[in-house]
Protein backbone atom coordinates (compact mmCIF):
# COMPACT_ATOMS: atom_id res chain seq x y z
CA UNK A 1 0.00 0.00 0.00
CA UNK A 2 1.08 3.39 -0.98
CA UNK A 3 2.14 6.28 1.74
CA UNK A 4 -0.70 8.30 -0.55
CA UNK A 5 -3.00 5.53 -0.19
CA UNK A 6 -2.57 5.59 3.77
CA UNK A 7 -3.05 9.04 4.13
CA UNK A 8 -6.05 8.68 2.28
CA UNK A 9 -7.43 6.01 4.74
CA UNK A 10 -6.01 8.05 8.09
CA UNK A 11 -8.22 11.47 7.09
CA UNK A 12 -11.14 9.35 6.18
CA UNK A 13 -10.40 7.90 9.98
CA UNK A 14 -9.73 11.59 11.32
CA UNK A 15 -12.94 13.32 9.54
CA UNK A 16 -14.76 10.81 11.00
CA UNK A 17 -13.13 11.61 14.88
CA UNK A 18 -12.27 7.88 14.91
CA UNK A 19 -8.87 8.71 15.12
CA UNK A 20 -6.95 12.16 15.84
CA UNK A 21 -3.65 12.47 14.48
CA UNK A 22 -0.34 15.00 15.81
CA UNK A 23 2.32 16.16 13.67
CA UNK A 24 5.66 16.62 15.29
CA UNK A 25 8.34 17.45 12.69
CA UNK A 26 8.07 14.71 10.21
CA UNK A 27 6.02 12.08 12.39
CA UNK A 28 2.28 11.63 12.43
CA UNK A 29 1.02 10.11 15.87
CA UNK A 30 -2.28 8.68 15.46
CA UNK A 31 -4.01 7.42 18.39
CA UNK A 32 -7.49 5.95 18.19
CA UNK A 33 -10.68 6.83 19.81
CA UNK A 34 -12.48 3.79 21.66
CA UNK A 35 -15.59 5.69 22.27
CA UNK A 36 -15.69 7.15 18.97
CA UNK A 37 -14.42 3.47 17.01
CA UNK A 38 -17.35 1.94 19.54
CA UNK A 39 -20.08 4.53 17.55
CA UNK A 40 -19.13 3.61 14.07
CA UNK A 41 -19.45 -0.19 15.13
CA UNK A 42 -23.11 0.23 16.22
CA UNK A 43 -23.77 1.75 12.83
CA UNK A 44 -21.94 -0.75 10.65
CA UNK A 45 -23.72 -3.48 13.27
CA UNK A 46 -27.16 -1.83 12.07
CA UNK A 47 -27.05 -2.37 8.62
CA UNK A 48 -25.26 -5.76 9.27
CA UNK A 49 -28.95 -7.28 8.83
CA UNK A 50 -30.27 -5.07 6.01
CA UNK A 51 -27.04 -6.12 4.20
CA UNK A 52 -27.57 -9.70 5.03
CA UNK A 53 -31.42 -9.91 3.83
CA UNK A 54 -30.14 -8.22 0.45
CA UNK A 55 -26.96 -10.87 -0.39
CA UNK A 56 -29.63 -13.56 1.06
CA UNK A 57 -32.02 -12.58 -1.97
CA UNK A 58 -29.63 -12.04 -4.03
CA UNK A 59 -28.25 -15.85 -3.69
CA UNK A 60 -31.34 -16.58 -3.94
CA UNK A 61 -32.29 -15.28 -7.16
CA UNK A 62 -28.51 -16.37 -8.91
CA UNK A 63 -29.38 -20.26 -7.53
CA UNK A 64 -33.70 -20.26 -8.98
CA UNK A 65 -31.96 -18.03 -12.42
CA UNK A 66 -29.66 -20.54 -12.91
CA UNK A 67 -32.22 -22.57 -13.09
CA UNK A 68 -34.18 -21.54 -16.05
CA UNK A 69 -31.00 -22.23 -18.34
């Protein structure tokens, strides 16, 4: 993975307060937030079913299609 590409990822991480990041000279510190990392799990966790249902159906429909051929 490219330094570009992680720097990507860390402000995506930062915007989102899951983690806060220092500079000091040429060093990032990152340090996570637990209470903040805790909220984004609950919301991934509630669309864990929804998610589920959908690739459910969606096997579903690939296994009776494959059917018709």
């Amino acid at each position: 993975m490219s330094l570009p590409a992680i720097s990507k990822h860390l402000d995506v991480l930062e915007r989102a307060r899951i983690i806060t990041r220092v500079k000091k000279g040429r060093t990032h510190l990152c340090r996570i937030e637990p209470a903040d990392l805790e909220k984004a799990a609950g919301w991934i966790k509630s669309y864990e079913a929804m998610w589920e249902h959908q690739l459910d159906s969606l096997t579903s429909y690939l296994e009776t299609s494959g059917e018709d051929t």
